[in-house]
Protein backbone atom coordinates (compact mmCIF):
# COMPACT_ATOMS: atom_id res chain seq x y z
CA UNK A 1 99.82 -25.15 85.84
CA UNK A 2 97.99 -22.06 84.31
CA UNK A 3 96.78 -19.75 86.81
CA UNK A 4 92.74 -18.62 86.99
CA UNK A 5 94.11 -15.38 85.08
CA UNK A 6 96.18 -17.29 82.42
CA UNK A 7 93.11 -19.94 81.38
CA UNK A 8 90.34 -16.59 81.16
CA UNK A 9 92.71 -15.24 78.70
CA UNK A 10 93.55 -18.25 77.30
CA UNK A 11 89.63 -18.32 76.49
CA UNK A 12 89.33 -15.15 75.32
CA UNK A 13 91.55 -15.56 72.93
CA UNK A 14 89.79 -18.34 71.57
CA UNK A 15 86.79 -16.24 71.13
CA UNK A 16 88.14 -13.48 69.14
CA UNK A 17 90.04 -15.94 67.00
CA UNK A 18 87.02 -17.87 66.23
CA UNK A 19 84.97 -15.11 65.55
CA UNK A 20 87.11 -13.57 63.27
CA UNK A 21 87.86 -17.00 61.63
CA UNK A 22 83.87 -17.53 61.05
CA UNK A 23 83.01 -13.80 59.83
CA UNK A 24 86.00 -13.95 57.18
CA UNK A 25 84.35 -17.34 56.09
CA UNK A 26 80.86 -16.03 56.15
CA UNK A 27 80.81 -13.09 53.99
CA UNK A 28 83.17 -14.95 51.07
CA UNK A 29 81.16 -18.15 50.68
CA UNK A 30 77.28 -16.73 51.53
CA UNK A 31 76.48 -17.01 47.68
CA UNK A 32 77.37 -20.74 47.94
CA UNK A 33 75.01 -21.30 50.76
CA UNK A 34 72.44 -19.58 49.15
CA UNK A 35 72.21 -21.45 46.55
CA UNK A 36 72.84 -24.85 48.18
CA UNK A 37 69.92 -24.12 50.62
CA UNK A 38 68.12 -23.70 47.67
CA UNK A 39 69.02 -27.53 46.35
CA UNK A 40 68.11 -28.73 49.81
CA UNK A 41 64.46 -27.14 49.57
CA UNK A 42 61.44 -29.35 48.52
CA UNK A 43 60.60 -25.94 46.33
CA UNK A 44 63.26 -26.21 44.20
CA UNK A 45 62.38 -27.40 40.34
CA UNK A 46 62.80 -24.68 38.24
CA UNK A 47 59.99 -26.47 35.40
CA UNK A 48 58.20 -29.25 34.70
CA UNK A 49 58.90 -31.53 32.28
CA UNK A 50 56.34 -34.39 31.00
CA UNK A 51 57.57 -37.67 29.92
CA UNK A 52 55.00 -41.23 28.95
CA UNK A 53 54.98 -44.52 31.40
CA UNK A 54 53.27 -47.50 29.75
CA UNK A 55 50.99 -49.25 32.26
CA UNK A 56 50.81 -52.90 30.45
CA UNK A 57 48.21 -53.78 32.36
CA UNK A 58 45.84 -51.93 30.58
CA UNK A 59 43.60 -52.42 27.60
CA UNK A 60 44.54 -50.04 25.67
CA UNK A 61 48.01 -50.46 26.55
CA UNK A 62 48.06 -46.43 26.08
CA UNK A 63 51.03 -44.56 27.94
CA UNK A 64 50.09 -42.33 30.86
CA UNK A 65 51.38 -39.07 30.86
CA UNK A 66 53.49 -38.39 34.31
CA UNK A 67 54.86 -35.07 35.74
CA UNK A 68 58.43 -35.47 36.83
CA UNK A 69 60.55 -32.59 38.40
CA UNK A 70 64.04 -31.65 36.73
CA UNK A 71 66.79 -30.58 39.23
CA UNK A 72 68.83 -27.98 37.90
CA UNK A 73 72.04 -27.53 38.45
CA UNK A 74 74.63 -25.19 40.40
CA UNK A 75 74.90 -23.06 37.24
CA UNK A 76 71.30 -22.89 36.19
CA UNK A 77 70.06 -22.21 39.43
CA UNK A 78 72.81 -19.24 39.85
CA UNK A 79 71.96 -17.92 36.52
CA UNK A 80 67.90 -18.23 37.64
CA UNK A 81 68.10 -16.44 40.76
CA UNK A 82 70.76 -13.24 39.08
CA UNK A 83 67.74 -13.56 36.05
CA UNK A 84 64.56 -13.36 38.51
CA UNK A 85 65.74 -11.74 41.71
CA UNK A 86 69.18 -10.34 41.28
CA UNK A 87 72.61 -10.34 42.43
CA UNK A 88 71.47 -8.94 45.99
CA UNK A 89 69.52 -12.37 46.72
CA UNK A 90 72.89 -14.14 46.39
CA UNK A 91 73.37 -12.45 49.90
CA UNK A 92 70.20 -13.14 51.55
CA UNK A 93 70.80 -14.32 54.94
CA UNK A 94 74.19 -12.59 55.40
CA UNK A 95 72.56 -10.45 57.88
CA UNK A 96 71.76 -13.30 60.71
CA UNK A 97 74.76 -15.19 59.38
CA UNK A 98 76.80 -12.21 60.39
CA UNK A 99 75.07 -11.74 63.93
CA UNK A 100 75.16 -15.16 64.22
CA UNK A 101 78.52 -16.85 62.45
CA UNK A 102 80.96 -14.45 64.68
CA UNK A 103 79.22 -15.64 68.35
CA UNK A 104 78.74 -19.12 67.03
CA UNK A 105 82.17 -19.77 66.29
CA UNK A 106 83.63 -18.37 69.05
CA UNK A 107 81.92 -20.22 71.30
CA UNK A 108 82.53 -23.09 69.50
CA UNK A 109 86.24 -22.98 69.41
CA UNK A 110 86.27 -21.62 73.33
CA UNK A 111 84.16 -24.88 73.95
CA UNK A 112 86.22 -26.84 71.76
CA UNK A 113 89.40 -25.91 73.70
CA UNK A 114 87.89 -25.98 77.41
CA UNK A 115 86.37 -29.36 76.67
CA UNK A 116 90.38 -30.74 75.48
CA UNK A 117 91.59 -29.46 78.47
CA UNK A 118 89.44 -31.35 80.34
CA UNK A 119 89.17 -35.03 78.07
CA UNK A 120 92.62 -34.37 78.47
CA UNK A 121 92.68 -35.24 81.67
CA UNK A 122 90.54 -38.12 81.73
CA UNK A 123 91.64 -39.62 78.42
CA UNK A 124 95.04 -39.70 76.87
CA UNK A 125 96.23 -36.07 75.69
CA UNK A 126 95.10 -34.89 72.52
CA UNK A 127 94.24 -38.60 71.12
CA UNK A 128 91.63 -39.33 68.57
CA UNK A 129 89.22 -39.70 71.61
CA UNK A 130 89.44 -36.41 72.99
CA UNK A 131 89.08 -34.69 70.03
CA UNK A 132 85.78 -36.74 68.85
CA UNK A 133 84.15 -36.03 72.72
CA UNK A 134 85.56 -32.39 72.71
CA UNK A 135 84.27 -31.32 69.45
CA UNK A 136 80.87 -33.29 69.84
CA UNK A 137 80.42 -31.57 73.11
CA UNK A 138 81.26 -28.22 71.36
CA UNK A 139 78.75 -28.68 68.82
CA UNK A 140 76.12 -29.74 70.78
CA UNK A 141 76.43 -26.20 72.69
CA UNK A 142 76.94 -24.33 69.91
CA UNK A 143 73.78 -25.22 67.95
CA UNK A 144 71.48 -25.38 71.22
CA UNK A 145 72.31 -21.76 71.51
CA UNK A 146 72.87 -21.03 67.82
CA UNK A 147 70.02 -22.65 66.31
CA UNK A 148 67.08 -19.24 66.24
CA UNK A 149 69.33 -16.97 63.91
CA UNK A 150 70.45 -19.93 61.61
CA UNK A 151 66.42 -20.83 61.47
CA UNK A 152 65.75 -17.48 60.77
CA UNK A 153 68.89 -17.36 58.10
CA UNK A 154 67.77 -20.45 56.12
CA UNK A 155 64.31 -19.03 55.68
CA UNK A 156 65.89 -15.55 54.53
CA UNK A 157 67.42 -17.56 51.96
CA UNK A 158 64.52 -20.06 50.81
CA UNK A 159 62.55 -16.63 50.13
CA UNK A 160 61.76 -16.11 46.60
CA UNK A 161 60.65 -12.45 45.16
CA UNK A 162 60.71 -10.84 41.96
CA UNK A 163 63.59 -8.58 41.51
CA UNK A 164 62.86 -4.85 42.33
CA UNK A 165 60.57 -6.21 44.93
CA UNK A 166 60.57 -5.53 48.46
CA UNK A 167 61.85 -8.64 50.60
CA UNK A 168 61.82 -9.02 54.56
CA UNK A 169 64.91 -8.01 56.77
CA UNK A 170 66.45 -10.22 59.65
CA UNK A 171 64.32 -8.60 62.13
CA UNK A 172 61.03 -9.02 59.82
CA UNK A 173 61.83 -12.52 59.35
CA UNK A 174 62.20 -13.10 62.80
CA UNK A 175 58.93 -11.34 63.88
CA UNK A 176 56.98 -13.45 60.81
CA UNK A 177 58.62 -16.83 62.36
CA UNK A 178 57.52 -15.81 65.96
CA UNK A 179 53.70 -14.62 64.91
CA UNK A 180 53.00 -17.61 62.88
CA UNK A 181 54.68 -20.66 64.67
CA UNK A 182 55.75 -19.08 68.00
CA UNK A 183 59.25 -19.42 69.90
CA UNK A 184 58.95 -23.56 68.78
CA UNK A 185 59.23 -22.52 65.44
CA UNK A 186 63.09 -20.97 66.36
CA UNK A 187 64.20 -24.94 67.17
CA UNK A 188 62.80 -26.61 63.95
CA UNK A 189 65.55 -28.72 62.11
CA UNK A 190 67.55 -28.60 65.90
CA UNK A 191 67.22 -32.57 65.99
CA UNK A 192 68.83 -32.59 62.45
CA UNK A 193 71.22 -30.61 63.77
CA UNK A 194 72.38 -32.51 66.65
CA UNK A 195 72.51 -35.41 63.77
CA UNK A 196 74.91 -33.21 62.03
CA UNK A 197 77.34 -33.49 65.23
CA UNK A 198 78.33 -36.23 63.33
CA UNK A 199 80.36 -34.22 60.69
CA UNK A 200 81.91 -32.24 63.43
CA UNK A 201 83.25 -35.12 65.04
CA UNK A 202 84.92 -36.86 61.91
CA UNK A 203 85.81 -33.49 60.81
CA UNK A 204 87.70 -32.52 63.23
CA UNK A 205 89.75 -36.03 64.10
CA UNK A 206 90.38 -35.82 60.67
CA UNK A 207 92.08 -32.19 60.74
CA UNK A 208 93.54 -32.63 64.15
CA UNK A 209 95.20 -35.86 63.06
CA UNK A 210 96.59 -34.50 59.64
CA UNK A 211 97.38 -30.88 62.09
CA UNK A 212 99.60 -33.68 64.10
CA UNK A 213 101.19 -34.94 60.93
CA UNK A 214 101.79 -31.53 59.79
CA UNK A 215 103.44 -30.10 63.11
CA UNK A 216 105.65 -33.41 63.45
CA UNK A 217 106.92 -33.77 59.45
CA UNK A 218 110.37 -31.72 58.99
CA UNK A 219 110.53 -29.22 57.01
CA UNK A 220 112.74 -30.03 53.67
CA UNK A 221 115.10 -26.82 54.39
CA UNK A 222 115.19 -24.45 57.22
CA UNK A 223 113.20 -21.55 56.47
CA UNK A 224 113.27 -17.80 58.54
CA UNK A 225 110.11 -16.78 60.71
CA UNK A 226 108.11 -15.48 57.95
CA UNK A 227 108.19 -18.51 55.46
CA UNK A 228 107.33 -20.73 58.38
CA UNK A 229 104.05 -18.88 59.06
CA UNK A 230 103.06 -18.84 55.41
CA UNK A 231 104.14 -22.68 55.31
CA UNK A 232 102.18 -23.41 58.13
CA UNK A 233 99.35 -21.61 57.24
CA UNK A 234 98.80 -23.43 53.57
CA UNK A 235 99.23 -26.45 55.42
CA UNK A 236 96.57 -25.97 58.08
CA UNK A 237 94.30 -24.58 54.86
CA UNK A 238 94.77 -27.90 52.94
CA UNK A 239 94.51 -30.26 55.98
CA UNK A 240 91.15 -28.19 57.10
CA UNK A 241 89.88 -28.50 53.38
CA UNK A 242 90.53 -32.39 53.42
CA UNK A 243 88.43 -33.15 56.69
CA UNK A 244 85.64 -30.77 55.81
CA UNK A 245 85.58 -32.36 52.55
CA UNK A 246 85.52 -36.36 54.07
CA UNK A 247 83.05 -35.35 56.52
CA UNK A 248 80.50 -33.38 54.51
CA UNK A 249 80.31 -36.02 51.95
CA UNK A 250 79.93 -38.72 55.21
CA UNK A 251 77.22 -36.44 57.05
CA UNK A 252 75.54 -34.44 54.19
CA UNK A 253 71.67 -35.85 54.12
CA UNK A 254 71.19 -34.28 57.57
CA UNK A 255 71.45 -31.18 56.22
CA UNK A 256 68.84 -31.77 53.02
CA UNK A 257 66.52 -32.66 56.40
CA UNK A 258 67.55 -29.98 58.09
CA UNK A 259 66.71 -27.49 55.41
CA UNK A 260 63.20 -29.36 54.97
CA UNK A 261 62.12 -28.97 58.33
CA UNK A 262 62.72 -25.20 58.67
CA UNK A 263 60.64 -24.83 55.60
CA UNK A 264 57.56 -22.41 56.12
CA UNK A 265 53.94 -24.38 55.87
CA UNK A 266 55.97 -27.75 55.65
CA UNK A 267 54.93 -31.13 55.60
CA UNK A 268 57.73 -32.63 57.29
CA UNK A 269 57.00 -32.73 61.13
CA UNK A 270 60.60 -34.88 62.56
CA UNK A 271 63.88 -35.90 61.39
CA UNK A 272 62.61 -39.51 61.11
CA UNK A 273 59.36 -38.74 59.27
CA UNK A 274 61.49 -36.17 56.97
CA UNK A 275 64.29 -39.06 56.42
CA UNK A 276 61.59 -41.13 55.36
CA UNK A 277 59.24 -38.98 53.28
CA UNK A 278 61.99 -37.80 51.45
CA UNK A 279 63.43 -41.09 50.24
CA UNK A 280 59.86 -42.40 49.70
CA UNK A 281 59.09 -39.28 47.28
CA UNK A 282 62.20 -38.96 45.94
CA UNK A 283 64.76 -41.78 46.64
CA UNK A 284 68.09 -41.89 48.10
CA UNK A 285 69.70 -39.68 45.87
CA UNK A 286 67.81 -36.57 46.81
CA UNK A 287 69.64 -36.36 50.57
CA UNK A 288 72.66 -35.44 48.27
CA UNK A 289 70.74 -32.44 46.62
CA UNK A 290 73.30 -29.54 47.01
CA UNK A 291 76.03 -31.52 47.49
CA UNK A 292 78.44 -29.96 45.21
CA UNK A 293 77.12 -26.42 46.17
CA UNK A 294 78.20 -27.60 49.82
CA UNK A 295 81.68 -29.08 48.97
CA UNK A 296 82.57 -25.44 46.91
CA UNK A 297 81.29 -23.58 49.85
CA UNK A 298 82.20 -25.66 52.78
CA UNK A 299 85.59 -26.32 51.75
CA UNK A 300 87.24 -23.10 51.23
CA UNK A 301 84.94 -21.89 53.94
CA UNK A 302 86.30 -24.36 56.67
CA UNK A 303 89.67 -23.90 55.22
CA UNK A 304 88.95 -19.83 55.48
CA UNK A 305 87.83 -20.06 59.12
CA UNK A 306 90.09 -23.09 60.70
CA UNK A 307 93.64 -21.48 59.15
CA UNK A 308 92.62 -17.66 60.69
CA UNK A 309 91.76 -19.18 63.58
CA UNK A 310 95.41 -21.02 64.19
CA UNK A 311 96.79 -18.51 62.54
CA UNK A 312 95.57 -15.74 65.31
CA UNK A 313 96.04 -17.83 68.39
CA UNK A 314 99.50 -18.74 67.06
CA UNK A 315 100.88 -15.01 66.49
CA UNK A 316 99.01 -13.84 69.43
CA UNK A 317 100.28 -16.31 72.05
CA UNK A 318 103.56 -16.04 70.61
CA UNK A 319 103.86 -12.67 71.33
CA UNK A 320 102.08 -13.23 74.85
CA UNK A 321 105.40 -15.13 75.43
């Protein structure tokens, strides 16, 4: 049994290779979530386009003339904001992302492995149950604590100036956030978030299952120490890209509700009345607004942050031993 001494650094270790797994991530993929927070927003239609509905009922049987909003695409809305605002708003939000992504994830994946530990002991070991229960429980932590800086990063990045011009820092943000809507307005789009649990969960029973099949399939020839840490790490990269990929497309329109809640001078009050407004307004197909953003970012991102993270405890506790 591990002593008191053994499990703190055990922990430790878990922090510092979570952190370092979720800055890595952070800093490569931030234009990707700038612009995908961008397709979540209710603000998003780049023009207006004008197009006739014929209302038979009428005398005249004239066509009414109806506003409809175009959604542009990944491409058109990257080559919009380098056009109007500039390459530097492709990083806005980096700032609280970066105070907030290291901490986040290393309290995540310290969570993550306290909470097997002890499902392990109730459950049986490292089944599908204890990794649903151990990353739920790690999530809901996580975003409790996290959710202030990640309220303050998605408005960072829903900001929209005219290049050259002046836009508000992390701390300016925050101060703006607190003035207007108080310390409530830090824990808008929380509920949404605790909805996203969901992903985490059939994320990670995904990748832990797949991280099972990968540690118990033999290798086709016997390979020296080196080749078996690059082999190991493009396998935990693809089975961390599958997962985040099955559960993002599973658990995506929480995040289009997320993203409208923490909208400044919004209309949408709770997750319910959000859920509903939105689909009312503008159907079902509008909770998969930045979808493909997500999957390009989220993907490699996930597959960034889960591999350094193995990776680091791995080397690390084998040279502990």
């Amino acid at each position: 049994m591990a002593t008191g001494s053994q499990q703190k650094e055990s922990t430790l270790l878990h922090l510092f290779a979570g952190g370092c797994g979720g800055t890595v991530g952070a800093i490569f993929t931030c234009p990707l979530e700038v612009i995908k927070t961008r397709l979540q927003s209710s603000r998003l239609a780049l023009r207006t386009v004008y197009y006739p509905q014929v209302h038979l009922g009428t005398i005249s049987g004239a066509g009414v003339v109806r506003p409809a909003s175009v959604t542009p695409g990944l491409l058109q809305l990257l080559k919009s904001i380098l056009e109007k605002e500039g390459p530097k708003s492709l990083f806005r939000g980096l700032g609280p992302n970066l105070v907030g992504v290291a901490p986040s994830r290393a309290v995540y994946f310290a969570c993550y492995s306290k909470a097997k530990e002890q499902f392990n002991g109730i459950f049986v070991p490292n089944s599908n149950t204890v990794h649903i229960f151990s990353a739920g429980s790690a999530a809901f932590v996580t975003n409790s604590l996290m959710n202030p800086i990640w309220m303050v990063k998605t408005r960072m990045q829903l900001e929209r100036k005219v290049r050259g011009s002046k836009q508000m820092n992390t701390l300016q943000c925050a101060r703006y956030v607190y003035r207007t809507e108080g310390v409530r307005g830090f824990y808008r789009g929380l509920t949404a978030s605790y909805a996203g649990i969901s992903e985490t969960i059939i994320c990670f029973a995904i990748y832990e299952s797949l991280k099972k099949y990968l540690k118990e399939a033999p290798l086709a020839a016997p390979t020296n120490g080196a080749e078996q840490n690059s082999t190991r790490f493009l396998g935990l990269m693809a089975a961390a890209a599958l997962s985040k990929g099955c559960a993002s497309c599973i658990a995506y329109p929480h995040e289009v509700i997320r993203t409208r809640l923490r909208e400044e001078g919004t209309k949408y009050k709770s997750f319910v009345q959000t859920a509903r407004l939105v689909f009312r307004e503008e159907g079902y197909l509008a909770f998969y607004r930045g979808l493909f953003a997500q999957l390009v970012r989220q993907i490699p991102n996930t597959a960034i942050v889960l591999s350094t993270y193995e990776l680091i405890v791995y080397l690390l506790e084998d040279r502990a031993q």
